[in-house]
C-alpha atoms as a PDB file:
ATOM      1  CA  UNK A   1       1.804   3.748   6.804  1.00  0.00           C
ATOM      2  CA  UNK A   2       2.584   1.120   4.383  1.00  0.00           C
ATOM      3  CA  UNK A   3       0.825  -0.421   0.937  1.00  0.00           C
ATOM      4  CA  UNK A   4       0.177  -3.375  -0.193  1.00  0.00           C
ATOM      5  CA  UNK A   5       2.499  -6.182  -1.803  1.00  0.00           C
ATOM      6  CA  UNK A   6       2.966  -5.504  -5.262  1.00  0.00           C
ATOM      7  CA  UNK A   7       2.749  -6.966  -8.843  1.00  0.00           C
ATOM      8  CA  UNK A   8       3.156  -7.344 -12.211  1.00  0.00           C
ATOM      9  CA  UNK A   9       1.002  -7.951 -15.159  1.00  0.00           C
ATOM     10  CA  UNK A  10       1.405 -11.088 -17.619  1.00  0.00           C
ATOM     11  CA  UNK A  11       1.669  -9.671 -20.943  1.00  0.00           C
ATOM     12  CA  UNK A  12       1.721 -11.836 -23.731  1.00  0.00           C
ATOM     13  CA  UNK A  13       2.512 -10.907 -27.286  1.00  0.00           C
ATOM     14  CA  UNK A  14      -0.205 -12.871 -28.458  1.00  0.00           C
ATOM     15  CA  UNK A  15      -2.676 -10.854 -26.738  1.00  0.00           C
ATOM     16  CA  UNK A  16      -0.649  -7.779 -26.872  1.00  0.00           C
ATOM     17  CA  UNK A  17      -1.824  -7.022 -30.358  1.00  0.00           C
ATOM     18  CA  UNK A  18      -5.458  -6.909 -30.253  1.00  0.00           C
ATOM     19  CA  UNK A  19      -4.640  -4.427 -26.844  1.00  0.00           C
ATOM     20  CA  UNK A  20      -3.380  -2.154 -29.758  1.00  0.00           C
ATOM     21  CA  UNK A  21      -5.546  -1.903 -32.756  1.00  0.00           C
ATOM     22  CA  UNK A  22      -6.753   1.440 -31.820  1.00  0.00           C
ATOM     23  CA  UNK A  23      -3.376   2.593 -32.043  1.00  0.00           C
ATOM     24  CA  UNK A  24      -1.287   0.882 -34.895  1.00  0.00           C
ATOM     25  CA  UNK A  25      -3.469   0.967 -38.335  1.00  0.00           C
ATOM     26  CA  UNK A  26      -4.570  -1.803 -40.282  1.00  0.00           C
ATOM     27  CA  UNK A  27      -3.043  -4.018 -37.449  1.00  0.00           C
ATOM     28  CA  UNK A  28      -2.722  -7.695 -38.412  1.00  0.00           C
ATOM     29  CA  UNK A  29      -1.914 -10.963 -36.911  1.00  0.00           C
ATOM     30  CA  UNK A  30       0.113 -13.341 -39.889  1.00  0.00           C
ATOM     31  CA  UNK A  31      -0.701 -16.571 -37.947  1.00  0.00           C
ATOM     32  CA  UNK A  32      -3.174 -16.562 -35.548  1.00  0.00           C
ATOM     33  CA  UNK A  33      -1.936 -19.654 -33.514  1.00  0.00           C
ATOM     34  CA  UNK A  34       0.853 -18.371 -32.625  1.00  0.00           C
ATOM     35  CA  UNK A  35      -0.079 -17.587 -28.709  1.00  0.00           C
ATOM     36  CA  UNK A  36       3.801 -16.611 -28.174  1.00  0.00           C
ATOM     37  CA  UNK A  37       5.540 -15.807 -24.669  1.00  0.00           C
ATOM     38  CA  UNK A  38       5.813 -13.425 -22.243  1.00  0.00           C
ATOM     39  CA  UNK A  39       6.915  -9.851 -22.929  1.00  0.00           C
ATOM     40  CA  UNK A  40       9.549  -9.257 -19.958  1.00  0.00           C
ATOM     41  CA  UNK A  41      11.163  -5.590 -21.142  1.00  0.00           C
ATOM     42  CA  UNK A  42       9.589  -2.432 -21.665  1.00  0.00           C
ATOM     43  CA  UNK A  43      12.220  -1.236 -24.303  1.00  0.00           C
ATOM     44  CA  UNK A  44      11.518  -2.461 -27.961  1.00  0.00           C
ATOM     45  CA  UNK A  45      13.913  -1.571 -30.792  1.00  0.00           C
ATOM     46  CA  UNK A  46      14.821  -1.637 -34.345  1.00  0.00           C
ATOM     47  CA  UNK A  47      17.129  -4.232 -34.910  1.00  0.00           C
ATOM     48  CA  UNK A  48      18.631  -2.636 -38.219  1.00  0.00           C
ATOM     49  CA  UNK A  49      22.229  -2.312 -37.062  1.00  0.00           C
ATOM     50  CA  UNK A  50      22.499  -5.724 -35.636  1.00  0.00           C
ATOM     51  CA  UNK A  51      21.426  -7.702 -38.874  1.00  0.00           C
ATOM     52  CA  UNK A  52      23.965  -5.317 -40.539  1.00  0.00           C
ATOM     53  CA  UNK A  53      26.658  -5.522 -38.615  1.00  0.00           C
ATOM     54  CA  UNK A  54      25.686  -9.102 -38.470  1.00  0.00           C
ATOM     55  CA  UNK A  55      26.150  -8.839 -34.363  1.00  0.00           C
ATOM     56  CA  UNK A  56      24.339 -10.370 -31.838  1.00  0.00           C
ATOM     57  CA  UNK A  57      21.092  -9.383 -31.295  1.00  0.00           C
ATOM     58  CA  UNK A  58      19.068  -8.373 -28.041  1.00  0.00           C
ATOM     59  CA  UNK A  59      17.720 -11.292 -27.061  1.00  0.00           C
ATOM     60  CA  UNK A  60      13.670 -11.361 -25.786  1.00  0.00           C
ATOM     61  CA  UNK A  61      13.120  -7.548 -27.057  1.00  0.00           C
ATOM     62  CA  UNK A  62      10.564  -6.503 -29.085  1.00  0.00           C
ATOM     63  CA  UNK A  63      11.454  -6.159 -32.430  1.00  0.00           C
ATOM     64  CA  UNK A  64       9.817  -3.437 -34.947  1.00  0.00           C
ATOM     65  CA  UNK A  65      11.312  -3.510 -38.505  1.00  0.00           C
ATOM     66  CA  UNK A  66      10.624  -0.509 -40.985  1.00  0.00           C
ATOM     67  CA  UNK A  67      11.132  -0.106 -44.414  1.00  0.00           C
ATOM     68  CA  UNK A  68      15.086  -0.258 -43.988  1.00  0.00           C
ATOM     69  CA  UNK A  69      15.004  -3.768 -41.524  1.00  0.00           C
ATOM     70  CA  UNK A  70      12.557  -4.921 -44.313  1.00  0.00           C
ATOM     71  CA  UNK A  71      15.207  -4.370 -47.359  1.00  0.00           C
ATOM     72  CA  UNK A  72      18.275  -5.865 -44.961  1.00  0.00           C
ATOM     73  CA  UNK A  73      15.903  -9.094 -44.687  1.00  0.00           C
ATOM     74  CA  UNK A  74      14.716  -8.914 -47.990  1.00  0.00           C
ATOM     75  CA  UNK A  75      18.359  -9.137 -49.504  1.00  0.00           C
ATOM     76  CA  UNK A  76      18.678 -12.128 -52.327  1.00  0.00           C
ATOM     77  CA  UNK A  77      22.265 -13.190 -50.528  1.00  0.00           C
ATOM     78  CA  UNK A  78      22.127 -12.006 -46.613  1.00  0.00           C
ATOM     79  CA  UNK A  79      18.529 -11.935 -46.033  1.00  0.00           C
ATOM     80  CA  UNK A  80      17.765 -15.564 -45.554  1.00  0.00           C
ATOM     81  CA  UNK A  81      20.841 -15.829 -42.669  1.00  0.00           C
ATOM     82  CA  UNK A  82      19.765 -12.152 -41.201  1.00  0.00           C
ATOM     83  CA  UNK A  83      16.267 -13.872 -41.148  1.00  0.00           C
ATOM     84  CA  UNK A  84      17.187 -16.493 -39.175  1.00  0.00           C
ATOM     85  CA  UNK A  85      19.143 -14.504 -36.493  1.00  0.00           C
ATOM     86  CA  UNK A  86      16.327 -12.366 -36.100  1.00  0.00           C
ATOM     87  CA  UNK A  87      14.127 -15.361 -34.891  1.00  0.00           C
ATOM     88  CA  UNK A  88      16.734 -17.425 -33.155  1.00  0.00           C
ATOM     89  CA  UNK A  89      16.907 -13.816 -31.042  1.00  0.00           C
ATOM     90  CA  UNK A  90      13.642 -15.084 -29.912  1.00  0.00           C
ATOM     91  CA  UNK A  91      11.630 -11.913 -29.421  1.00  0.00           C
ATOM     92  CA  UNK A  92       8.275 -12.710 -28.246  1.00  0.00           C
ATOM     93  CA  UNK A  93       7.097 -10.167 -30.697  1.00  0.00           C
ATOM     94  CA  UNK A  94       7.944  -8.987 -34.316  1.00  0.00           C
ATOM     95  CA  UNK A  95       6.451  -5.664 -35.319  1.00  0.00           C
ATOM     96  CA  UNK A  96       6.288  -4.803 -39.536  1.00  0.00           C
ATOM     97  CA  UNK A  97       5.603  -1.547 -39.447  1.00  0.00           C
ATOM     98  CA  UNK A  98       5.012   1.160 -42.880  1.00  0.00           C
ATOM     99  CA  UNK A  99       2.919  -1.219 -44.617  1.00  0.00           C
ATOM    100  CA  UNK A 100       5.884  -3.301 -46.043  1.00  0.00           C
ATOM    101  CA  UNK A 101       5.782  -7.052 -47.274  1.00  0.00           C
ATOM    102  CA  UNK A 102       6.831 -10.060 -45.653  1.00  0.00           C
ATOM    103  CA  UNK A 103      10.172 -10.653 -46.405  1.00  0.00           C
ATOM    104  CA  UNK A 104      10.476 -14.406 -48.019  1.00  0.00           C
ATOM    105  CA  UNK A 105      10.647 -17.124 -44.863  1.00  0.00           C
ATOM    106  CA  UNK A 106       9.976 -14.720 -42.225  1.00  0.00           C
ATOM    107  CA  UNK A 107       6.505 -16.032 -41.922  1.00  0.00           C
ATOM    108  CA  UNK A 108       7.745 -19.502 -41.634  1.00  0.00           C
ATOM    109  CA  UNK A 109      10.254 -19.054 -39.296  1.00  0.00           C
ATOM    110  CA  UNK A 110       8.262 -17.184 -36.929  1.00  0.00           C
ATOM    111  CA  UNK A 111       5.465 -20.090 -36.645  1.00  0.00           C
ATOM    112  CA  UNK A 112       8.566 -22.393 -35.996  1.00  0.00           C
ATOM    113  CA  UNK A 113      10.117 -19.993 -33.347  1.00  0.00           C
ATOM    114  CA  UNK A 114       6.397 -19.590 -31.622  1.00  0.00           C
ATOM    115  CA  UNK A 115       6.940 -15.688 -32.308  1.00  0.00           C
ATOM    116  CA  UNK A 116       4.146 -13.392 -32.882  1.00  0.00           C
ATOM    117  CA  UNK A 117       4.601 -11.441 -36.234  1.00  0.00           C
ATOM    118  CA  UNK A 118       2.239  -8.540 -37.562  1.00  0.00           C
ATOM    119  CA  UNK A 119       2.069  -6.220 -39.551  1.00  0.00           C
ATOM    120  CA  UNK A 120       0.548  -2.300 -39.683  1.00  0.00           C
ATOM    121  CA  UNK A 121       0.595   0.473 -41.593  1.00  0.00           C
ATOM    122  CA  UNK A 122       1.592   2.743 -39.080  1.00  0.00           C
ATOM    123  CA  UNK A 123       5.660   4.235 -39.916  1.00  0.00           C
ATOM    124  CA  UNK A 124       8.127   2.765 -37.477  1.00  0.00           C
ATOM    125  CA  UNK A 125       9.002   5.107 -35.527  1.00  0.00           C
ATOM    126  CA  UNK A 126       5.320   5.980 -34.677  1.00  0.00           C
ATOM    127  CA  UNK A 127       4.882   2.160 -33.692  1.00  0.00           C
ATOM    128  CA  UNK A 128       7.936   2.115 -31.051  1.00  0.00           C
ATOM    129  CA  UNK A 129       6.253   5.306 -29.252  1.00  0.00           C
ATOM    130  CA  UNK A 130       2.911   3.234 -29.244  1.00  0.00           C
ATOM    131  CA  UNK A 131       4.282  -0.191 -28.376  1.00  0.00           C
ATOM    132  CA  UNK A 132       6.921   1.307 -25.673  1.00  0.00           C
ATOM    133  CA  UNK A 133       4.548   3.671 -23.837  1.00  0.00           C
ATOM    134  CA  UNK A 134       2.138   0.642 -23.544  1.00  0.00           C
ATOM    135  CA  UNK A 135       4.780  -1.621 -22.388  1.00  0.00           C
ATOM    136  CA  UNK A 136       6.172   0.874 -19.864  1.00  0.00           C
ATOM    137  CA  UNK A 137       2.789   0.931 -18.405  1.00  0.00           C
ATOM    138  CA  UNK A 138       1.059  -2.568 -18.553  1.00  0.00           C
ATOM    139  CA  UNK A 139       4.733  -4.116 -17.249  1.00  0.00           C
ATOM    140  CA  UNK A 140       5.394  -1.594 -14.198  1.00  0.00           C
ATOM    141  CA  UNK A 141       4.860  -2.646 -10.765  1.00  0.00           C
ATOM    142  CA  UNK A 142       1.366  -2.223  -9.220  1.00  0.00           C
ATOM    143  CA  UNK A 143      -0.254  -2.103  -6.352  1.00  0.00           C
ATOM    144  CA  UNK A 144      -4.608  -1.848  -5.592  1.00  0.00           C
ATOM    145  CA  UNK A 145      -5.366  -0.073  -2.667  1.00  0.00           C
ATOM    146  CA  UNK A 146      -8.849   1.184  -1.135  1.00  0.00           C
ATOM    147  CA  UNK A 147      -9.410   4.534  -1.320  1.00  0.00           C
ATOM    148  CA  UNK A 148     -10.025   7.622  -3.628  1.00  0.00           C
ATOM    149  CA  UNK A 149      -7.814   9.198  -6.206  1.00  0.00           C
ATOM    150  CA  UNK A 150      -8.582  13.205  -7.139  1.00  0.00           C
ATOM    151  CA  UNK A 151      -7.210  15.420  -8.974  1.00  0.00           C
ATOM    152  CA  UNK A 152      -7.006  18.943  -6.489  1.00  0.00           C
ATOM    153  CA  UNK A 153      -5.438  22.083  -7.868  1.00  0.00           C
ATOM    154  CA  UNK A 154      -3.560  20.110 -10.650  1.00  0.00           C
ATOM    155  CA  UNK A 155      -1.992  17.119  -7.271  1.00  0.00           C
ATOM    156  CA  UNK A 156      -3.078  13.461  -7.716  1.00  0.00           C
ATOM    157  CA  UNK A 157      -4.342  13.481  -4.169  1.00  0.00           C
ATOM    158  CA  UNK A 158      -5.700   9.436  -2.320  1.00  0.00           C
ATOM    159  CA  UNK A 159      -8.184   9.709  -0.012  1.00  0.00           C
ATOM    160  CA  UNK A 160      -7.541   6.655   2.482  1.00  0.00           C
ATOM    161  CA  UNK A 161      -9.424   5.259   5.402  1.00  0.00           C
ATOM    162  CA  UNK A 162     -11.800   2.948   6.691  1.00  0.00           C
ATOM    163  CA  UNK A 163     -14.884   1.793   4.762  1.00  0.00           C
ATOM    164  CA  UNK A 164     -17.650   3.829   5.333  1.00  0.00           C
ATOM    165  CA  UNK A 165     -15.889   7.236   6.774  1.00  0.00           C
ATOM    166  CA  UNK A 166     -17.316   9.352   3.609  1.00  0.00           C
ATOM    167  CA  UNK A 167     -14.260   8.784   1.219  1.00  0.00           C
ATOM    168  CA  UNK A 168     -16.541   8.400  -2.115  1.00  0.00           C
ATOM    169  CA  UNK A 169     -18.978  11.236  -0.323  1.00  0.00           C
ATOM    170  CA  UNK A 170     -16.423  13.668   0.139  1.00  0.00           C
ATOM    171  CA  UNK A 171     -15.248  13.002  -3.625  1.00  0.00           C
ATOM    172  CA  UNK A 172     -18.950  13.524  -4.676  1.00  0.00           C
ATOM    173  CA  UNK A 173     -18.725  17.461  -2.930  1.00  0.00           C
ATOM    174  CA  UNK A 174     -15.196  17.724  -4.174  1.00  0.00           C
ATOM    175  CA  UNK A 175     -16.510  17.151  -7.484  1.00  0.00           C
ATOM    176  CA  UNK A 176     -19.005  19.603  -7.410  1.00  0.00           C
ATOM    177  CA  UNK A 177     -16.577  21.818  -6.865  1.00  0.00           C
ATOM    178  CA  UNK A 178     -14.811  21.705  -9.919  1.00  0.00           C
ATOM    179  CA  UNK A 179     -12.294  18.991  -9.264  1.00  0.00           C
ATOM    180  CA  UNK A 180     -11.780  15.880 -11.243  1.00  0.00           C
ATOM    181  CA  UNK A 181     -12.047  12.584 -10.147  1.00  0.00           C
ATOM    182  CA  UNK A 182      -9.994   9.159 -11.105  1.00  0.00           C
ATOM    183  CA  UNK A 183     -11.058   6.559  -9.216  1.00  0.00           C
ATOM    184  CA  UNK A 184     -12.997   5.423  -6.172  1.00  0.00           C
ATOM    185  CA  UNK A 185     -13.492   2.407  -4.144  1.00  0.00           C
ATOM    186  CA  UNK A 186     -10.019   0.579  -5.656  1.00  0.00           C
ATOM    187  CA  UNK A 187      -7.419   2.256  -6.966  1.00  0.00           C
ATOM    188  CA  UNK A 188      -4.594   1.153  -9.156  1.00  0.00           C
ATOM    189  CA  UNK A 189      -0.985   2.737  -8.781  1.00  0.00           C
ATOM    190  CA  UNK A 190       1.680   1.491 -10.896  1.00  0.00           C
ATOM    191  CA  UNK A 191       5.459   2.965 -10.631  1.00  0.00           C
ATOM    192  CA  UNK A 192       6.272   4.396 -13.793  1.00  0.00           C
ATOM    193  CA  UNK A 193       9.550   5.515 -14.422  1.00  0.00           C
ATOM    194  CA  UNK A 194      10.229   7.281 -10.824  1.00  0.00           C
ATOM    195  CA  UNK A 195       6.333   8.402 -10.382  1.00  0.00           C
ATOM    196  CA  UNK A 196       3.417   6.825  -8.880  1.00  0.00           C
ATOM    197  CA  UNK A 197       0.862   6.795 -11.560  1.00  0.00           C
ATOM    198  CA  UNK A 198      -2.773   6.106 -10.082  1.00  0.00           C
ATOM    199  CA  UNK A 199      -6.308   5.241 -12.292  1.00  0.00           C
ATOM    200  CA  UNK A 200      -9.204   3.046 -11.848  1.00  0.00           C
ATOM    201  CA  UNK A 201      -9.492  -0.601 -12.816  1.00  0.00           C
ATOM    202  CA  UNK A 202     -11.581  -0.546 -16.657  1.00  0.00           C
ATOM    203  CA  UNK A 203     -14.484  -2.001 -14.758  1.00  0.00           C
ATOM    204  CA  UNK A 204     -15.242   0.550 -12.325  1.00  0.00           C
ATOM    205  CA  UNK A 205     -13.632   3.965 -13.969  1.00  0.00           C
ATOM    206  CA  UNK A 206     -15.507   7.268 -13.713  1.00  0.00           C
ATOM    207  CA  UNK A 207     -18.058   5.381 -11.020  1.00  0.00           C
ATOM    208  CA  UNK A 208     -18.925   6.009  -7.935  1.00  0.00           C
ATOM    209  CA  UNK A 209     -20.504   4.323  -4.868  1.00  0.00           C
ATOM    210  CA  UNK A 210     -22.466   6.300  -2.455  1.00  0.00           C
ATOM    211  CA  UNK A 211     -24.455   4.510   0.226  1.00  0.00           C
ATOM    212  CA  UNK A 212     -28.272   5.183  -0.097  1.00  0.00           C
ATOM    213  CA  UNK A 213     -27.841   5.949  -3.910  1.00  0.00           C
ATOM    214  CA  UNK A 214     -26.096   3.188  -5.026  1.00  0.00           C
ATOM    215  CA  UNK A 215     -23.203   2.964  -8.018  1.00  0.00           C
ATOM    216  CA  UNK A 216     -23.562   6.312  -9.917  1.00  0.00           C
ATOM    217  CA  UNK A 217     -21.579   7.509 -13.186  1.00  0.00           C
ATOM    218  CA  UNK A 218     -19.377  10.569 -12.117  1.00  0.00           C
ATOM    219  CA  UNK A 219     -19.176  11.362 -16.555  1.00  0.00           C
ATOM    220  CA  UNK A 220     -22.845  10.852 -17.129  1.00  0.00           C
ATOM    221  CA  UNK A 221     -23.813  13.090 -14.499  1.00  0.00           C
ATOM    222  CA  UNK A 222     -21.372  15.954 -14.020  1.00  0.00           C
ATOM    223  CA  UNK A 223     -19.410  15.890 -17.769  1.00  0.00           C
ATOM    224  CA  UNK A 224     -16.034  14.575 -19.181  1.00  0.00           C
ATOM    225  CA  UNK A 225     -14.719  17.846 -17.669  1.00  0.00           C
ATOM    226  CA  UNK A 226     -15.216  15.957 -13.932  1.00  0.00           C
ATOM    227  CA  UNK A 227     -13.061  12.784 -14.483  1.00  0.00           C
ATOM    228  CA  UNK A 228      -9.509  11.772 -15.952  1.00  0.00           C
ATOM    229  CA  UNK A 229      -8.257   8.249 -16.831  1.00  0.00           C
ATOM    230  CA  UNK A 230      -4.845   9.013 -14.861  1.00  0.00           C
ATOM    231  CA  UNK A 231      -2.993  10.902 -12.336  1.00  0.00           C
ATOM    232  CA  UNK A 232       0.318  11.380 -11.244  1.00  0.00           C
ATOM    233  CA  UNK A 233       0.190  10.461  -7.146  1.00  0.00           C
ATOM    234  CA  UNK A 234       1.326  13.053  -5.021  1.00  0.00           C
ATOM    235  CA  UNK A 235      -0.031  13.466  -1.504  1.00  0.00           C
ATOM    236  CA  UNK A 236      -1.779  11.184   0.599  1.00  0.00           C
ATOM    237  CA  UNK A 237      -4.579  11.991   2.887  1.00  0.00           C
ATOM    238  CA  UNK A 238      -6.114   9.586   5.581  1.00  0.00           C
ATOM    239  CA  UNK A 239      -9.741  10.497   7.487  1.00  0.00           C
ATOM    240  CA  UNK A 240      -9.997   9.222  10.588  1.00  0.00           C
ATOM    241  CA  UNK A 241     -12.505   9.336  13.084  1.00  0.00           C
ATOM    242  CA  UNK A 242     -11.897  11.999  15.451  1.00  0.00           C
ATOM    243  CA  UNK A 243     -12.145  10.199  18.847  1.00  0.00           C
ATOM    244  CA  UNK A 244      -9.281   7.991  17.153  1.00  0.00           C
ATOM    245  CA  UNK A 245      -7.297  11.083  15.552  1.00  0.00           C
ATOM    246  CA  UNK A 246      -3.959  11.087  17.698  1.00  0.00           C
ATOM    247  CA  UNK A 247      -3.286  14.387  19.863  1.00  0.00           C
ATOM    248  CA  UNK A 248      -0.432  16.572  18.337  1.00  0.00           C
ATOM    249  CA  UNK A 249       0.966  19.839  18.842  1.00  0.00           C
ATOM    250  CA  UNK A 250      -0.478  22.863  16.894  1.00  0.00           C
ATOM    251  CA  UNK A 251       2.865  23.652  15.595  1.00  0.00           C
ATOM    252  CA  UNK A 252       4.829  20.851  13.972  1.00  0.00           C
ATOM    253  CA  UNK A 253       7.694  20.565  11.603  1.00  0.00           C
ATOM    254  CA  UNK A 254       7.919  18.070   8.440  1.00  0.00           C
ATOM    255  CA  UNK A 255       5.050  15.868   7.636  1.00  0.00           C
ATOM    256  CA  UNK A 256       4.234  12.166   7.808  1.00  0.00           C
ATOM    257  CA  UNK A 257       5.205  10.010   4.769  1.00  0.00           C
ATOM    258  CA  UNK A 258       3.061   7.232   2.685  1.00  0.00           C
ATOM    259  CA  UNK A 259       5.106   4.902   1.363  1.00  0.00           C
ATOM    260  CA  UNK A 260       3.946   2.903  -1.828  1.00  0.00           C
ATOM    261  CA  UNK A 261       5.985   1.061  -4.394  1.00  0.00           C
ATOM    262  CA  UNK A 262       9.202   1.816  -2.598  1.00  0.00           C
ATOM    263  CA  UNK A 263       8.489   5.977  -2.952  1.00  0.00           C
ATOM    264  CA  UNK A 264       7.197   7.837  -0.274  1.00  0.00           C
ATOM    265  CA  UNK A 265       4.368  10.423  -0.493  1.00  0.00           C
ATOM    266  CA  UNK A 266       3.422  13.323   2.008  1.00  0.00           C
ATOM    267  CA  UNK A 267       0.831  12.103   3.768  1.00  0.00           C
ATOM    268  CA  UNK A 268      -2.088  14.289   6.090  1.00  0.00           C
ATOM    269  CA  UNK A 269      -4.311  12.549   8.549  1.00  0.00           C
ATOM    270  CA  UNK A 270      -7.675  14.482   8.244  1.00  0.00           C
ATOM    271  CA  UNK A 271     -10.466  13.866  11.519  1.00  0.00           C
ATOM    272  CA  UNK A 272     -13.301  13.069  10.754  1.00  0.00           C
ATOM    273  CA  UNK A 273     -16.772  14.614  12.607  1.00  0.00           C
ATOM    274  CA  UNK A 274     -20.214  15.880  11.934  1.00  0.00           C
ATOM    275  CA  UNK A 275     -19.830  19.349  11.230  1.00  0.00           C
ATOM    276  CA  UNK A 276     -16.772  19.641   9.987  1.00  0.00           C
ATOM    277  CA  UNK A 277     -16.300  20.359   5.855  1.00  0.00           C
ATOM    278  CA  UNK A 278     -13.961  17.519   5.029  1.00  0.00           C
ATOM    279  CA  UNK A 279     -13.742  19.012   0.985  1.00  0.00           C
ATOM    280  CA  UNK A 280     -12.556  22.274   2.116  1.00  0.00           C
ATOM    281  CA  UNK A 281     -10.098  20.460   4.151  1.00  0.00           C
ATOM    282  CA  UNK A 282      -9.320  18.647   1.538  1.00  0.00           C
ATOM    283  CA  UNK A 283      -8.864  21.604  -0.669  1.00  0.00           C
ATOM    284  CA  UNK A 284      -6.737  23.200   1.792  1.00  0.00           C
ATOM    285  CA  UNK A 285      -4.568  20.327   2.220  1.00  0.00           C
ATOM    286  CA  UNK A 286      -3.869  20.309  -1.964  1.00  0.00           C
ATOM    287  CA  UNK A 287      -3.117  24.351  -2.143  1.00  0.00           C
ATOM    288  CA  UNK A 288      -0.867  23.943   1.744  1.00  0.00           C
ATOM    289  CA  UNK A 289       1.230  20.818  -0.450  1.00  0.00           C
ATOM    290  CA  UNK A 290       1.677  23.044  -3.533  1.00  0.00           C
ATOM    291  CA  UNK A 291       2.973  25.608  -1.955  1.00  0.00           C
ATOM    292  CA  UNK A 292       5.481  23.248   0.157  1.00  0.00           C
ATOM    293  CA  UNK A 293       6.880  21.945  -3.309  1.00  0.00           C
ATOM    294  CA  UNK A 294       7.524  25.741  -3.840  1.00  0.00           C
ATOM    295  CA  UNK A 295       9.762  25.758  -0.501  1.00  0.00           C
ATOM    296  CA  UNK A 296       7.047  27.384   1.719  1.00  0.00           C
ATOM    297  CA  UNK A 297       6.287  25.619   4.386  1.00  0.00           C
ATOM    298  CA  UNK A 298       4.204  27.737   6.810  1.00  0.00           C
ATOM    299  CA  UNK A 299       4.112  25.469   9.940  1.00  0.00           C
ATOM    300  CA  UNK A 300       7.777  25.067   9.920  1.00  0.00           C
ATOM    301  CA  UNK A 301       8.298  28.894   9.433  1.00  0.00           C
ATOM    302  CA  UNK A 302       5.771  29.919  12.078  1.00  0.00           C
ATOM    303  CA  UNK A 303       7.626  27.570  14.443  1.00  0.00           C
ATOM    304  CA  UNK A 304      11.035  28.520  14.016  1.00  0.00           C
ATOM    305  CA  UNK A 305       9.525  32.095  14.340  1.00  0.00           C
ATOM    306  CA  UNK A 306       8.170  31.019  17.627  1.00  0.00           C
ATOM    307  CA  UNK A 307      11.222  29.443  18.726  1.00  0.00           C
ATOM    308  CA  UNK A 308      13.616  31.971  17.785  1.00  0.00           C
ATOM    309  CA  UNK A 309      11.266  34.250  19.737  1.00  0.00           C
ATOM    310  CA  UNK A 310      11.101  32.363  22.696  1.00  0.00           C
ATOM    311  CA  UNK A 311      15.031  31.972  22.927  1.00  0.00           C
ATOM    312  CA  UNK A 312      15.271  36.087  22.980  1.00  0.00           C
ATOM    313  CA  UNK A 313      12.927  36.519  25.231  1.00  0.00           C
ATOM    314  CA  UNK A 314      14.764  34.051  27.303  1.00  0.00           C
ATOM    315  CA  UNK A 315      18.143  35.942  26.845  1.00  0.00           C
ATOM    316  CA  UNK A 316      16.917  39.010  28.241  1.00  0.00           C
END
């Protein structure tokens, strides 16, 4: 079973700032007609040893300059050359961060560059954290999908299947229950650093859509307890009806896989019938995956058991 095509956001440093201002203090824009370009890598830096060493600098990075990039600029005799290579660099973004001042003709030559230059109180080293764990996330690869993302037992578990087979339902009881939900109806999963990281889109987080009832808020009524922004992905689970559920044996080895982003996920496929407790299933499925991850695989063991069983009795 396969996702969609993926793909990537458009950041651009002019809009990156006001994405931030909750997390960099006192965040300000020096010339708001700068629009800028496109941020392409994840990874900004301090530039401090390549104005002193008077190398070449990373060209397209984000840049964030503290207190000791701010007196290397700010030098009567180097600072208007190390000023000009940091803009002919052509980062899309320049980041002064510990409430310094400008240094003299940085202003000026960022306008003429078309780079976007603020400033913030918040110390350097706080601001790469910020800026880099936003960038790592807005820039990953993503894919939207249909389906429900839980958190069971601690596992980022998606519900998939057709519409209407009691995805957003069985999220409701699972709820109720004491698990968290994520997201339902579309869910976003980006590929962060190795891991499939699922949440809902802004518009529709912590709602839900249940036919009859309409669009309900999951936080409103059940708590900020029931709901999470994000969750790691780690097991898939499709319902299907069960006159179209394939046959299988009782005893299998292994277990299907979900690929997604190029990384592939267990995945469970669930039948679907009046009668039958889906959330419990569900629940099962979570607790029968954790333990796997521990090396205990009880279908595997019971059939080798079997097997071996079989083969002795055959010997005698």
């Amino acid at each position: 079973m396969r996702s969609p095509e993926p793909t990537r956001e458009d950041v651009r440093a002019g809009v990156l700032p006001l994405e931030l201002r909750a997390h960099l203090r006192n965040l300000a824009v020096r010339d708001e007609v700068v629009r800028g370009r496109a941020i392409r890598h994840a990874r900004p830096l301090r530039p401090a040893d390549g104005l002193r060493a008077e190398a070449p600098l990373a060209s397209d990075r984000v840049f964030v300059c503290g207190r000791e990039e701010i007196d290397l600029l700010g030098d009567r005799a180097a600072g208007p050359e190390r000023v000009r290579r940091l803009c002919a660099a052509r980062p899309p973004l320049i980041v002064l961060a510990d409430a310094v001042a400008v240094p003299p003709g940085l202003d000026r030559a960022a306008s003429e560059a078309g780079i976007v230059l603020v400033t913030t109180d918040t110390p350097a080293s706080r601001a790469l954290l910020v800026l880099e764990r936003f960038l790592v996330r807005a820039l990953a690869p993503r894919v939207r999908i249909h389906g429900v993302l839980m958190d069971l037992h601690g596992l980022g578990v998606v519900l998939l299947g057709e519409s209407g087979i009691g995805k957003s339902e069985c999220a409701l009881e699972l709820i109720s229950r004491g698990h968290r939900l994520v997201a339902d109806d579309a869910v976003d999963i980006r590929l962060i650093e190795g891991e499939l990281v699922g949440e809902a889109p802004e518009l529709s987080r912590y709602h839900i859509e249940v036919r009859g009832l309409g669009i309900v808020n999951a936080r409103e009524l059940f708590g900020a307890a029931a709901v999470r922004d994000s969750k790691r992905v780690d097991l898939a689970v499709e319902l299907v009806p069960l006159a179209a559920a394939p046959e299988g044996g009782r005893l299998s080895r292994g277990t299907r896989r979900w690929e997604v982003l190029g990384v592939e996920i267990p995945l469970a496929r669930l039948p679907v019938a009046p009668g039958r407790n889906v959330a419990v299933l569900l629940e099962v499925a979570a607790r029968q995956e954790l333990l796997r991850q521990r090396g205990r695989d009880t279908g595997s063991r019971l059939a080798d058991e079997l097997e071996a069983r079989l083969r002795r009795d055959g010997d005698r």
